[in-house]
N, C-alpha and C. Protein backbone atom coordinates (compact mmCIF):
# COMPACT_ATOMS: atom_id res chain seq x y z
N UNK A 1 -10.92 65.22 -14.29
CA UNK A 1 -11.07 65.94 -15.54
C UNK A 1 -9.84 65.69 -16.40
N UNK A 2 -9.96 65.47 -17.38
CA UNK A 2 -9.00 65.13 -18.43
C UNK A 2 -8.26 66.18 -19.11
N UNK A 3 -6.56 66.04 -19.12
CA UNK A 3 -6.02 67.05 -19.82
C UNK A 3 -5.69 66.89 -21.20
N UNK A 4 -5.60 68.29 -22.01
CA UNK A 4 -5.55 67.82 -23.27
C UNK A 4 -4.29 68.49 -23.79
N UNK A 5 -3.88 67.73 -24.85
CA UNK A 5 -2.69 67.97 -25.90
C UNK A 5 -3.21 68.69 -26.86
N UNK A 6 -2.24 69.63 -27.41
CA UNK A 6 -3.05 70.44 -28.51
C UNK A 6 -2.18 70.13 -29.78
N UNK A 7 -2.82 69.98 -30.69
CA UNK A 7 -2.08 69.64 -32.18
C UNK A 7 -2.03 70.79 -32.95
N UNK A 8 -1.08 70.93 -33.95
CA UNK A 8 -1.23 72.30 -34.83
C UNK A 8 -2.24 72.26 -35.45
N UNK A 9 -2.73 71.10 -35.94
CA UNK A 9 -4.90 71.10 -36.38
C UNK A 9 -5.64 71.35 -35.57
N UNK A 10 -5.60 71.70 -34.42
CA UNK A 10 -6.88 72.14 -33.32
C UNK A 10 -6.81 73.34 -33.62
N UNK A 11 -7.90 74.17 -33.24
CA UNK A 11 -8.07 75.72 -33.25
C UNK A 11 -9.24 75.76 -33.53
N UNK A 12 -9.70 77.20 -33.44
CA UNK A 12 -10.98 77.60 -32.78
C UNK A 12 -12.19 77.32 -33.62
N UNK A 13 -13.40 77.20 -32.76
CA UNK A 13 -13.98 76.63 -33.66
C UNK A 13 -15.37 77.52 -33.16
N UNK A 14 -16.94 77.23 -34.18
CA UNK A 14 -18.17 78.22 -33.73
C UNK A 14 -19.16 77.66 -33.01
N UNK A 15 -19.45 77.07 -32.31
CA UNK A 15 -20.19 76.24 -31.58
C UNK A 15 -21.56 76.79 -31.20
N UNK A 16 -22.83 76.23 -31.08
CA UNK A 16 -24.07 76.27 -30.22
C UNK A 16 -24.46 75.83 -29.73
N UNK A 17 -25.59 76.56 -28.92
CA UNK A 17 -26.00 76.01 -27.69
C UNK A 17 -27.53 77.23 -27.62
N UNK A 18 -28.24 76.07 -26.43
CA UNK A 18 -29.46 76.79 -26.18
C UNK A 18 -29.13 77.76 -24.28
N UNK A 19 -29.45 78.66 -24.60
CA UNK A 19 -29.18 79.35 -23.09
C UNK A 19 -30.17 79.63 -21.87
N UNK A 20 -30.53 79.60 -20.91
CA UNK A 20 -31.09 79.56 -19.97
C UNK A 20 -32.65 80.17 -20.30
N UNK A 21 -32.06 81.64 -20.95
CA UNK A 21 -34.00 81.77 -20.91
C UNK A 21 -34.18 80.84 -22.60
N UNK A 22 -33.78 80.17 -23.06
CA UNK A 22 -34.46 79.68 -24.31
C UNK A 22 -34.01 79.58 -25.53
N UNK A 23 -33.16 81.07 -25.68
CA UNK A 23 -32.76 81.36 -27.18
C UNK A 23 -30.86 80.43 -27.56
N UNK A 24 -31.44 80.35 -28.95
CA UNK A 24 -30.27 79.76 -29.35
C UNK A 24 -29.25 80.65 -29.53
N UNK A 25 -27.92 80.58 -29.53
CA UNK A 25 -26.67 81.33 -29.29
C UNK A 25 -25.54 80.71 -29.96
N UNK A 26 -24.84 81.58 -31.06
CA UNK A 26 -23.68 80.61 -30.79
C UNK A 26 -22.05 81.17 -29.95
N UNK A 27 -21.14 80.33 -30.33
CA UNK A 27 -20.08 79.95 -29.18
C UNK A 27 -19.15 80.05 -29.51
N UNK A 28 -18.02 80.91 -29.29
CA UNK A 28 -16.66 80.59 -29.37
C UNK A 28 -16.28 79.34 -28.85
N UNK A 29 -15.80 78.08 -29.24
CA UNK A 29 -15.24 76.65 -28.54
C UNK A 29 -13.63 76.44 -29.13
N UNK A 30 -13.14 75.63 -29.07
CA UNK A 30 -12.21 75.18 -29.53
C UNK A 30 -11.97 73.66 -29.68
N UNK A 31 -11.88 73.37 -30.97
CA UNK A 31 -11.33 71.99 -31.20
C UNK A 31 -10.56 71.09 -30.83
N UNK A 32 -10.46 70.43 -30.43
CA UNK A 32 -9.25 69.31 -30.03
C UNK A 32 -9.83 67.93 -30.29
N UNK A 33 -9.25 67.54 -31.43
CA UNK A 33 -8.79 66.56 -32.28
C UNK A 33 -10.65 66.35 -32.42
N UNK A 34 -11.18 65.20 -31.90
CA UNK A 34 -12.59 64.93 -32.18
C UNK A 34 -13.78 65.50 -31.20
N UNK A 35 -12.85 66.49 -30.18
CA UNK A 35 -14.06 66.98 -29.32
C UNK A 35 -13.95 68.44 -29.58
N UNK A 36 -14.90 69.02 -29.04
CA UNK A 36 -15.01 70.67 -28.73
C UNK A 36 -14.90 70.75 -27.52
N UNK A 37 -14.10 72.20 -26.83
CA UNK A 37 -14.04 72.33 -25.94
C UNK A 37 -15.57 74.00 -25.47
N UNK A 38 -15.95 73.78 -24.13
CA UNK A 38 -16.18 75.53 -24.04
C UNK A 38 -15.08 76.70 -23.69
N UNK A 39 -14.42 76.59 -24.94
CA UNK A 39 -13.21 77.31 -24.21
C UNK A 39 -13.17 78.48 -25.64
N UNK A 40 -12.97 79.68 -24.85
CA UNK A 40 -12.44 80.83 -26.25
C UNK A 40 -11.20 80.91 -26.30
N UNK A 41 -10.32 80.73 -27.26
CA UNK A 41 -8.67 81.11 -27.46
C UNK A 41 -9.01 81.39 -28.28
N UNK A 42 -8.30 82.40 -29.08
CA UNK A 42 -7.31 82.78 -30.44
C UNK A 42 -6.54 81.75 -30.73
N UNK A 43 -5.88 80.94 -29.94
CA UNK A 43 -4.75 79.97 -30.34
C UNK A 43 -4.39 79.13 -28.97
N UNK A 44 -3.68 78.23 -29.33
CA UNK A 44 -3.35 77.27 -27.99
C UNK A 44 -1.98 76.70 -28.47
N UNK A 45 -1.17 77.15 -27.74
CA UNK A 45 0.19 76.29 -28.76
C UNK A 45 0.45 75.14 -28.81
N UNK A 46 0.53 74.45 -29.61
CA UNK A 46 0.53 73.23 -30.28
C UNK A 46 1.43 72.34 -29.38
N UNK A 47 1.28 71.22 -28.55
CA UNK A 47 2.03 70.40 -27.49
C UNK A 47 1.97 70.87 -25.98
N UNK A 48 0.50 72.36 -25.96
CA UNK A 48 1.08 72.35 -24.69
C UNK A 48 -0.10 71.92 -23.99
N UNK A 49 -0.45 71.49 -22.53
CA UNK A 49 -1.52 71.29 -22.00
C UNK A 49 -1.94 72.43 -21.52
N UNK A 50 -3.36 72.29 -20.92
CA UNK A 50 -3.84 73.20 -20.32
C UNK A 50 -3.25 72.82 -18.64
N UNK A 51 -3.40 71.68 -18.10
CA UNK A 51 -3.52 71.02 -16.83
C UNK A 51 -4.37 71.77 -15.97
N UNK A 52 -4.00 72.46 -14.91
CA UNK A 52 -5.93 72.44 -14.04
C UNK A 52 -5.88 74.07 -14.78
N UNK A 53 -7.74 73.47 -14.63
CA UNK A 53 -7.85 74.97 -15.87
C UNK A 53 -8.36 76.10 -14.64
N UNK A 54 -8.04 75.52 -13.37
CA UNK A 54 -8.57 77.02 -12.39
C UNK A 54 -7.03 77.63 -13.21
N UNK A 55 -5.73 77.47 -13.16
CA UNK A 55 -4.89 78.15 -13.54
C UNK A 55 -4.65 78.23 -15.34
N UNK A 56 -4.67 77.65 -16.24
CA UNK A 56 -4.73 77.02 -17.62
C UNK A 56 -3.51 78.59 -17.91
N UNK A 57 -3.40 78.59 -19.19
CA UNK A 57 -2.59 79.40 -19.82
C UNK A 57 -3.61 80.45 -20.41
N UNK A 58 -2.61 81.73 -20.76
CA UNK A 58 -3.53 83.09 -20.63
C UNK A 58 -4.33 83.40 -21.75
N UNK A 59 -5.28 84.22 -21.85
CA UNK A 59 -6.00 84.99 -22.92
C UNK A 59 -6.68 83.54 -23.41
N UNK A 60 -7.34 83.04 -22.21
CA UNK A 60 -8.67 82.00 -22.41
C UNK A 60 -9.60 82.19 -21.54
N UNK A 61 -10.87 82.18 -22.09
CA UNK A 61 -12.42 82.04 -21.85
C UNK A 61 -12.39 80.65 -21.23
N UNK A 62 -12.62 80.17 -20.74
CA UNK A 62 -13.23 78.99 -20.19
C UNK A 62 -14.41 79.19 -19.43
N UNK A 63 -15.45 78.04 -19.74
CA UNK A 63 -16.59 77.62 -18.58
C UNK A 63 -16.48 75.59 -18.13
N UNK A 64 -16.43 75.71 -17.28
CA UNK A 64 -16.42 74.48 -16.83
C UNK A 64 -17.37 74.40 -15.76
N UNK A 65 -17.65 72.93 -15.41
CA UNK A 65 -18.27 72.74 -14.77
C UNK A 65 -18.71 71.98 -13.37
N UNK A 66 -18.82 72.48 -12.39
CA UNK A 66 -18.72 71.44 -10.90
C UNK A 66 -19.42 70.43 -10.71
N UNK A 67 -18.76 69.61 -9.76
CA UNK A 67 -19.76 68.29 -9.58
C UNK A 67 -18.95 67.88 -8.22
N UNK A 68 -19.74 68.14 -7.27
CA UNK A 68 -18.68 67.79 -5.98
C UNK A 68 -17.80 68.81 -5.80
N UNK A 69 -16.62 68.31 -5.35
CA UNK A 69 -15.92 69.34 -5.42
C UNK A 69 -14.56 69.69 -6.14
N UNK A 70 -14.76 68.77 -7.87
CA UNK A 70 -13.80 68.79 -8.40
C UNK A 70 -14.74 69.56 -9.85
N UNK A 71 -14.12 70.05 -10.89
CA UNK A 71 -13.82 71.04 -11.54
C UNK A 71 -13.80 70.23 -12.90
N UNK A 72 -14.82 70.20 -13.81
CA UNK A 72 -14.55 69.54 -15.30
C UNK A 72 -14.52 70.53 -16.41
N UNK A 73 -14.28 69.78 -17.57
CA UNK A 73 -14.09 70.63 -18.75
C UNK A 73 -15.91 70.10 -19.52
N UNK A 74 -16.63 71.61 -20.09
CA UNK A 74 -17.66 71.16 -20.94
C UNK A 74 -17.24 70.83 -21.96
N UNK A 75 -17.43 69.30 -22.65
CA UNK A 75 -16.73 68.70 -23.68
C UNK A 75 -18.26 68.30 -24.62
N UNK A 76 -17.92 68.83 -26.06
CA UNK A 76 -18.77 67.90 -27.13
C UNK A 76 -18.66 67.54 -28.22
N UNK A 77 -19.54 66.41 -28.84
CA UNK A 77 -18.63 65.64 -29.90
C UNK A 77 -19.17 66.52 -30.84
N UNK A 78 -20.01 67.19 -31.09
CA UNK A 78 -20.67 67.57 -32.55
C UNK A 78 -20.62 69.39 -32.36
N UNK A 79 -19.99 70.16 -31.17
CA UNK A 79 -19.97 71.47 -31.28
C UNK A 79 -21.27 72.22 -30.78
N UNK A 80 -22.50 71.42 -30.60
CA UNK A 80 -23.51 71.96 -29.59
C UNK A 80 -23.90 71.81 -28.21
N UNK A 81 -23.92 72.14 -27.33
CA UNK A 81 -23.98 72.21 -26.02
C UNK A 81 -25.34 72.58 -25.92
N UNK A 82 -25.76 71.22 -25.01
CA UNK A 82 -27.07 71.23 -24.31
C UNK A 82 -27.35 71.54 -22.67
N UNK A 83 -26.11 72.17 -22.12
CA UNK A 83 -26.12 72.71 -21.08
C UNK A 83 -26.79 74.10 -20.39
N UNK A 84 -28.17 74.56 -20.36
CA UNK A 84 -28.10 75.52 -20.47
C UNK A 84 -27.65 76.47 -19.50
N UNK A 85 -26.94 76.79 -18.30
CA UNK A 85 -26.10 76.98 -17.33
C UNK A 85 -24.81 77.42 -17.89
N UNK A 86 -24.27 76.77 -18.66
CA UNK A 86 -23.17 76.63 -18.93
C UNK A 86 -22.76 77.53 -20.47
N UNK A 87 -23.81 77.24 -21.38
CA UNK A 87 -24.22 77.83 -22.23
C UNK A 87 -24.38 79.62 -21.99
N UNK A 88 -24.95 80.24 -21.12
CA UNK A 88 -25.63 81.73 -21.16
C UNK A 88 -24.11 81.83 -20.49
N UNK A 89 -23.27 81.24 -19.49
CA UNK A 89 -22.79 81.53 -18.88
C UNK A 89 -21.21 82.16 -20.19
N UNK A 90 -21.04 81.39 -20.46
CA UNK A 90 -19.72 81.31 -22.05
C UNK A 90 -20.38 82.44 -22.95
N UNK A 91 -21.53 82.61 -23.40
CA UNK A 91 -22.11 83.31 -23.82
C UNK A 91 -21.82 84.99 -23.43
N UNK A 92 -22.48 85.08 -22.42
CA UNK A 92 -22.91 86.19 -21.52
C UNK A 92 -20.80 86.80 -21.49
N UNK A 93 -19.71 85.73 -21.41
CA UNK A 93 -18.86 86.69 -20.80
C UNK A 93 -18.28 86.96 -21.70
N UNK A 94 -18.54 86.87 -22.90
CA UNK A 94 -17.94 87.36 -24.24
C UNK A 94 -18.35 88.45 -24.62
N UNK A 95 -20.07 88.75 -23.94
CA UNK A 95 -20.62 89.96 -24.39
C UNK A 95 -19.87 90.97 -22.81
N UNK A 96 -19.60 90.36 -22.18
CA UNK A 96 -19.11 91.36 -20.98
C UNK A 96 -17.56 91.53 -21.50
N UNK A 97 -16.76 90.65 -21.78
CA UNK A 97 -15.35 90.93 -22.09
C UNK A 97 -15.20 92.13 -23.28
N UNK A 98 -16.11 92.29 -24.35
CA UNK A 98 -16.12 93.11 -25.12
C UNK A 98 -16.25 94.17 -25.07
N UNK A 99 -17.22 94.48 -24.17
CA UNK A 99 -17.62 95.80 -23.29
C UNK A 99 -16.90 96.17 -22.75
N UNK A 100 -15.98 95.38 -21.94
CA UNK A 100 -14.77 96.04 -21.27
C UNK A 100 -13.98 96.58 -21.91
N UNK A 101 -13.10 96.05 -22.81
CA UNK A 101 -12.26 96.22 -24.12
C UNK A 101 -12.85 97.67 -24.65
N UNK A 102 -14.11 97.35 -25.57
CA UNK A 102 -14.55 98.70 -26.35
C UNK A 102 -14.81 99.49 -25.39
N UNK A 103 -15.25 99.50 -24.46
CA UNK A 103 -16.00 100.92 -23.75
C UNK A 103 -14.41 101.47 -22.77
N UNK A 104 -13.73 100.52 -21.95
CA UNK A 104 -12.81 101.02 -21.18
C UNK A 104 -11.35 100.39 -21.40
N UNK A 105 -10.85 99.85 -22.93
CA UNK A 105 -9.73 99.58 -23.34
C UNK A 105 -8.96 98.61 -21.77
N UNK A 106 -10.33 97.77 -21.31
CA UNK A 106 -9.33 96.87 -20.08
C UNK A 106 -10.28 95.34 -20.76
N UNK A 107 -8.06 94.49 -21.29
CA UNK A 107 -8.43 93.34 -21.82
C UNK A 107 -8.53 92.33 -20.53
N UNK A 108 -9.83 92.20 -20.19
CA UNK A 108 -10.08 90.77 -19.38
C UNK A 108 -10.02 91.63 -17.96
N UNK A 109 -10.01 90.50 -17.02
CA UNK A 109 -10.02 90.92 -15.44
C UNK A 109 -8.60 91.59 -15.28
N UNK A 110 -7.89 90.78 -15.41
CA UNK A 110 -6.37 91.63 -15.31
C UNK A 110 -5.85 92.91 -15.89
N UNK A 111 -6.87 93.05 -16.94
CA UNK A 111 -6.32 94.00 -17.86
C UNK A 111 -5.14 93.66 -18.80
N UNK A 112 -4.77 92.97 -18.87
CA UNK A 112 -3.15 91.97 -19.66
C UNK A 112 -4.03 90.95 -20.21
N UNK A 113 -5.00 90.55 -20.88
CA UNK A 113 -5.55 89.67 -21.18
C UNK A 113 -5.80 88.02 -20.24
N UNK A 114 -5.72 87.81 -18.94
CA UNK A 114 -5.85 86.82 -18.11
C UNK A 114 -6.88 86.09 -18.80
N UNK A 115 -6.64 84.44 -17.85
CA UNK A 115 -7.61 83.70 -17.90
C UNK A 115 -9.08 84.88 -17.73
N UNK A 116 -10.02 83.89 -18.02
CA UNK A 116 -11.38 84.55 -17.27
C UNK A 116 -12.18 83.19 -17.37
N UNK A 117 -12.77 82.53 -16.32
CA UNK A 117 -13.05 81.21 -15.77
C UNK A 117 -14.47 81.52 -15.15
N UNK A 118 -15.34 80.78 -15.61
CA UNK A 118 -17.08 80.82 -15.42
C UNK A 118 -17.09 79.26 -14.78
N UNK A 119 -18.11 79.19 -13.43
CA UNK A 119 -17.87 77.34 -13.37
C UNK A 119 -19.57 77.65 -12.62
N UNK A 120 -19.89 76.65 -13.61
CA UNK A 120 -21.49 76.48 -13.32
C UNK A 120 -21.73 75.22 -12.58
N UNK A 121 -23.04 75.09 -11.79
CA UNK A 121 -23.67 74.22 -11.29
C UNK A 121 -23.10 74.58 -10.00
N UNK A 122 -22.70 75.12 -9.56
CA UNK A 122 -21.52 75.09 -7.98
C UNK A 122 -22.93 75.38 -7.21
N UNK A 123 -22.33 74.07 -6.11
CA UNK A 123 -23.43 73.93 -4.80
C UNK A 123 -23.81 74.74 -3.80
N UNK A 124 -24.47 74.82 -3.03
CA UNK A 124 -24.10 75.68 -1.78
C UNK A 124 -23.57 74.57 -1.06
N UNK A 125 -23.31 74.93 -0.19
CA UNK A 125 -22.07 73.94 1.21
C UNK A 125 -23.42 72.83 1.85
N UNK A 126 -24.46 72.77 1.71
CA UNK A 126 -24.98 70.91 1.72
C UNK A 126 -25.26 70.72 0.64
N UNK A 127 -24.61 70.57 -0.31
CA UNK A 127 -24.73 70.14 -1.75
C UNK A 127 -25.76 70.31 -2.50
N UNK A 128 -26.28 71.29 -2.34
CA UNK A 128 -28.11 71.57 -2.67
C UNK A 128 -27.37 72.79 -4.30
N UNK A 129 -28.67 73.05 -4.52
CA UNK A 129 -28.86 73.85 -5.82
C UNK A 129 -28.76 75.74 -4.68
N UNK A 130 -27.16 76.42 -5.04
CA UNK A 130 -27.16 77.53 -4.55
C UNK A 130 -28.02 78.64 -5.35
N UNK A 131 -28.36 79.53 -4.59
CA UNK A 131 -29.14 80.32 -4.98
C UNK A 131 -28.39 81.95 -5.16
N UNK A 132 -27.07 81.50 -5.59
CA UNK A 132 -26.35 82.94 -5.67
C UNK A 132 -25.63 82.74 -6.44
N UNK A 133 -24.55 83.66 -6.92
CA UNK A 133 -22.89 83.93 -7.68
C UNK A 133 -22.09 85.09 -7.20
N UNK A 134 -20.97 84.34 -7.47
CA UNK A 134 -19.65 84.56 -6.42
C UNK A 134 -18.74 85.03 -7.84
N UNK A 135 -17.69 85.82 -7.29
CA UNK A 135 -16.34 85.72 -7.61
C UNK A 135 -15.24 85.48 -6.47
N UNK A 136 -14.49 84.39 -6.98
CA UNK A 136 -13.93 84.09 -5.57
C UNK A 136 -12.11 84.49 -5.17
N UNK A 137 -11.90 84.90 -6.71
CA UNK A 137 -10.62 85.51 -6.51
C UNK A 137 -9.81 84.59 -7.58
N UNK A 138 -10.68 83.74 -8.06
CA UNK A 138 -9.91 82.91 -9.28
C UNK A 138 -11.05 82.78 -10.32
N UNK A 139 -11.98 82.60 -10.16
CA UNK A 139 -13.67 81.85 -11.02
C UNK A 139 -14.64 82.92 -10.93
N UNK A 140 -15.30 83.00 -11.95
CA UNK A 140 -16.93 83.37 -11.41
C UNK A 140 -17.80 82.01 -11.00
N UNK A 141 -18.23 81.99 -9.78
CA UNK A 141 -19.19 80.70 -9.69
C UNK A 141 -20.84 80.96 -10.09
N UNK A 142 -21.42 80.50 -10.26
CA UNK A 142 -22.54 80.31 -10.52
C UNK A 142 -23.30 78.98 -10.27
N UNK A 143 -24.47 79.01 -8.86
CA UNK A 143 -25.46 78.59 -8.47
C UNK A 143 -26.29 78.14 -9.64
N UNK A 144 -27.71 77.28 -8.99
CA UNK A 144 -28.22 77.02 -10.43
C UNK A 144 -29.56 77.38 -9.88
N UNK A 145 -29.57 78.85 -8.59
CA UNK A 145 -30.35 79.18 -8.33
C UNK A 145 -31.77 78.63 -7.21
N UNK A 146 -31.32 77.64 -6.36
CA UNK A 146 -32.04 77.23 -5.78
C UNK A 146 -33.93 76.51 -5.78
N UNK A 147 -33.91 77.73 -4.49
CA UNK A 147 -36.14 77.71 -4.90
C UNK A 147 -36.02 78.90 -5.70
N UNK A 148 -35.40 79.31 -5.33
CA UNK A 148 -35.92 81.37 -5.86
C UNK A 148 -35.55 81.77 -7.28
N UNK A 149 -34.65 81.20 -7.98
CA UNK A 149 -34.22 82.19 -9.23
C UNK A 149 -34.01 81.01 -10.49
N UNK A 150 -33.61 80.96 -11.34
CA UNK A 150 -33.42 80.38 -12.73
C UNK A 150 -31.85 80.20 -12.36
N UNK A 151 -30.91 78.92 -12.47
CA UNK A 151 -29.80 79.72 -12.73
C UNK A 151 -28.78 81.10 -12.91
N UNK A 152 -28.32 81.39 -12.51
CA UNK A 152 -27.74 82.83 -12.04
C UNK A 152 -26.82 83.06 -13.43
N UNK A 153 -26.53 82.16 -14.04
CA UNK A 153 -25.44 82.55 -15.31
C UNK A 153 -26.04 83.27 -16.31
N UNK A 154 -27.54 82.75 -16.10
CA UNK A 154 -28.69 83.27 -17.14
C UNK A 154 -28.58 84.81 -17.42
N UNK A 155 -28.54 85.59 -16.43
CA UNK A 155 -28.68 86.55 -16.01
C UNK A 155 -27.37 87.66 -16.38
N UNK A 156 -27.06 87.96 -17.54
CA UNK A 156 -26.26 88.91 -18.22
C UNK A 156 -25.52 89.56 -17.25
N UNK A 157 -26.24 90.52 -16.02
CA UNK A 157 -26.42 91.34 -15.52
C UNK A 157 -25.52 90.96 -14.21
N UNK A 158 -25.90 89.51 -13.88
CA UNK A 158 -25.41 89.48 -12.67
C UNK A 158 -24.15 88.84 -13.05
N UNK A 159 -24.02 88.06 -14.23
CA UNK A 159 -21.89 88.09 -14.86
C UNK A 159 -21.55 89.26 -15.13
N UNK A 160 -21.81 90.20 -15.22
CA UNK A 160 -21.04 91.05 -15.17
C UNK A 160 -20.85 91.67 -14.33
N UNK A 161 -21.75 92.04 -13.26
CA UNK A 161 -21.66 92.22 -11.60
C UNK A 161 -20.48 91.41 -11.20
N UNK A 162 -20.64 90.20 -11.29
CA UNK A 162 -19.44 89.21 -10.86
C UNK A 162 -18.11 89.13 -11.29
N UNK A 163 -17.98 89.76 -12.18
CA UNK A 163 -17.07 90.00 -13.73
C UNK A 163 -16.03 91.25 -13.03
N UNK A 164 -17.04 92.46 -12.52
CA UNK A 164 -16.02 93.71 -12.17
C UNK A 164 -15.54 93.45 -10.69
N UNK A 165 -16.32 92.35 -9.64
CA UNK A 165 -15.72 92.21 -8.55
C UNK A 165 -14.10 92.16 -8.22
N UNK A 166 -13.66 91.03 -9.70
CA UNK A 166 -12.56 90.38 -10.27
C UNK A 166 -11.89 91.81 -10.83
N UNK A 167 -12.48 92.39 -10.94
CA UNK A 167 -11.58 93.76 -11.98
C UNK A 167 -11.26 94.88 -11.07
N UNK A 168 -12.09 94.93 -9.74
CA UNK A 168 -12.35 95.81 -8.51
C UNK A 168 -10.84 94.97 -7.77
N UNK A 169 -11.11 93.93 -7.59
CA UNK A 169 -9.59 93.25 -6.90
C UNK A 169 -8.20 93.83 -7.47
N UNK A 170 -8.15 93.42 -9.06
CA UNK A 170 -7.31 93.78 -9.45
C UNK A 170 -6.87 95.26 -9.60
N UNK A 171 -7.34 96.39 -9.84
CA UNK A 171 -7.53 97.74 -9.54
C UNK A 171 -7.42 98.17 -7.98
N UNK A 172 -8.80 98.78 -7.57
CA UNK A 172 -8.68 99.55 -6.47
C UNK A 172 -8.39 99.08 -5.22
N UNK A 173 -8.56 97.36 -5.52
CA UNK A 173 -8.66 96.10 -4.09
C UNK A 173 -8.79 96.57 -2.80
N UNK A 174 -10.45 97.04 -3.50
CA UNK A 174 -11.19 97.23 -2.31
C UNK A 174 -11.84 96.26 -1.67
N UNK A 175 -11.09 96.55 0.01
CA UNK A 175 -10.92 95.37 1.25
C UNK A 175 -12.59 94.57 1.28
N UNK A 176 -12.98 94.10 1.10
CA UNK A 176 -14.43 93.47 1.32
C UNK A 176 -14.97 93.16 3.19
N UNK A 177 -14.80 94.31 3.56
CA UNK A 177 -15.14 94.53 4.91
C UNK A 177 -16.16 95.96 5.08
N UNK A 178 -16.83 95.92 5.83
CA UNK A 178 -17.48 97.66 5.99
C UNK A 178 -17.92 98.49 4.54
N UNK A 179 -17.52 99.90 5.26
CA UNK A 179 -17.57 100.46 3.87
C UNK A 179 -16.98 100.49 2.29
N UNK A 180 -16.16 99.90 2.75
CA UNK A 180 -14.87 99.68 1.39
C UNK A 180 -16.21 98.52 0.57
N UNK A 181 -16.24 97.44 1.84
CA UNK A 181 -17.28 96.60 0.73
C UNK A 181 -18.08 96.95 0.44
N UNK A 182 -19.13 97.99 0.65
CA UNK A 182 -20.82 98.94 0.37
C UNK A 182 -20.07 98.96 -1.25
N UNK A 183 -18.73 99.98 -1.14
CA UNK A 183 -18.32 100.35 -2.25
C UNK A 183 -17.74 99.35 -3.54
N UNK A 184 -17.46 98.24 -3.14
CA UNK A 184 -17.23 97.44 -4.18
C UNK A 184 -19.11 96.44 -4.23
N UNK A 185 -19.67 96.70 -3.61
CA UNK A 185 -20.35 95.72 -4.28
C UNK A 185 -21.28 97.03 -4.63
N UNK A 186 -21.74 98.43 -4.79
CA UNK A 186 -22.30 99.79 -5.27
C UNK A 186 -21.33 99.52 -6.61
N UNK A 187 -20.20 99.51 -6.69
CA UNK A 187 -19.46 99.94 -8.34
C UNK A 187 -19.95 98.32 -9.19
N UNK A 188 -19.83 97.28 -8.75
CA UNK A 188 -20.04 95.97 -9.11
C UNK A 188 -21.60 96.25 -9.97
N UNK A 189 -22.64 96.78 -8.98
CA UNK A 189 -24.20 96.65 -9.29
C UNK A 189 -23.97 98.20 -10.68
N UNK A 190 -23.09 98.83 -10.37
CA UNK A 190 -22.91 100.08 -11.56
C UNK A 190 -22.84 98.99 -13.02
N UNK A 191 -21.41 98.39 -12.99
CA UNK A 191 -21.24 98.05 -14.04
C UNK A 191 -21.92 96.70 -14.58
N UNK A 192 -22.53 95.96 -13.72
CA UNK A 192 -24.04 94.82 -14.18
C UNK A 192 -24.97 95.91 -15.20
N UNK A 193 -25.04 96.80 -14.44
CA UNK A 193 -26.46 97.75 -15.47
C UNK A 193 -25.71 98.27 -16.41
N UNK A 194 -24.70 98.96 -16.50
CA UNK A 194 -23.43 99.46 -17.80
C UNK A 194 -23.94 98.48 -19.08
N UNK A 195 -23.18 97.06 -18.66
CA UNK A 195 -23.07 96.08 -19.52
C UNK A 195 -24.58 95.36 -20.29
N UNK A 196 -25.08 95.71 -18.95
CA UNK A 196 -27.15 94.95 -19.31
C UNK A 196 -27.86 95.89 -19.41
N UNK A 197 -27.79 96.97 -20.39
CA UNK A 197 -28.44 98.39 -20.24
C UNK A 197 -30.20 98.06 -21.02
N UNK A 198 -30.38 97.09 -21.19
CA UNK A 198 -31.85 97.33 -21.46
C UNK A 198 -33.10 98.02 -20.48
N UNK A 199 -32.29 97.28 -19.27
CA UNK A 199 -32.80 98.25 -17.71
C UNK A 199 -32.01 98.21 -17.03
N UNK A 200 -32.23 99.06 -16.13
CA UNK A 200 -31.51 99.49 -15.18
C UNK A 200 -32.01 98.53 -13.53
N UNK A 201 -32.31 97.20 -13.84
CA UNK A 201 -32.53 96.59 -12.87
C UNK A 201 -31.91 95.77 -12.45
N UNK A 202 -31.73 94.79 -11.20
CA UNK A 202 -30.09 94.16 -11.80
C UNK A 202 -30.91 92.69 -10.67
């Protein structure tokens, strides 16, 4: 995956894309020089790189994307993204990051504005199409759903499930064993329906 230099002419830019169930959306991206990135900043300072974006520099959105077991940037020349995985996924955590912010004044997973990192297409372990999503303590991953489901990024409900796992670490870091885990993945399925309140189904 390629790192990039940022010029004092790059900066943010509005990008679209079509999203998993269909509808068109648009995108926080960011410019760099003749490409778009899927990345949300406010700003990127001018000369610095990102280098690997599991770590990149703070108060950025990123979605990238797997292939094996290395880690790319979604890059496009004209600002629309035909990914749809990748698309609901960038989408979806802008409408979850906001919610956090307005409803409980906590910026991002950290609460200090941190990265927040979406990585679509991720395999299950024989390289097949997984049929789940993870937070793994750095990423939200996202499956592309196997036999059983549509892509998992699609699904509002279940980034943001995946979204407070990351916010449950950082807070109460509750142990993911026994009951402690009933209780982080019970508050996790709370705040999926919080954020996706059209129903209460998750």
């Amino acid at each position: 995956s390629p790192k990039y230099q940022f010029a004092p002419s790059d900066g943010p830019a509005g990008g679209t894309g079509v999203g998993v169930g269909g509808q068109e959306v648009n995108l926080d991206t960011y410019n760099v020089g003749s490409e778009f990135l899927l990345l949300d900043a406010p700003t990127a300072e001018a000369g610095s790189g990102f280098g690997d974006p599991v770590v990149g520099n703070a108060r950025l959105r990123w979605t990238l994307q797997q292939k094996g077991q290395e880690l790319f940037y979604l890059v496009s020349a004209d600002n629309n993204y035909n990914d749809p995985a990748a698309v609901s996924a960038h989408h979806n955590m802008s409408i979850i990051y906001d919610y956090f912010i307005a409803s409980h004044g906590r910026d991002g997973i950290n609460g200090i504005g941190g990265n927040m990192i979406s990585v679509v297409h991720v395999p299950d372990d024989d390289g097949g199409s997984l049929a789940n999503a993870f937070w793994n303590g750095k990423y939200m991953g996202y499956g592309d759903g196997g036999d059983y489901f549509a892509p998992l990024s699609g699904a509002l409900d279940v980034a943001a499930h995946e979204m407070t796992h990351g916010i449950i670490e950082k807070t109460a870091g509750l142990e993911y064993r026994f009951q402690s885990c009933a209780l982080n993945e019970s508050i996790a399925d709370i705040f999926g329906a919080m954020v996706d309140d059209d129903d209460w189904l998750i």
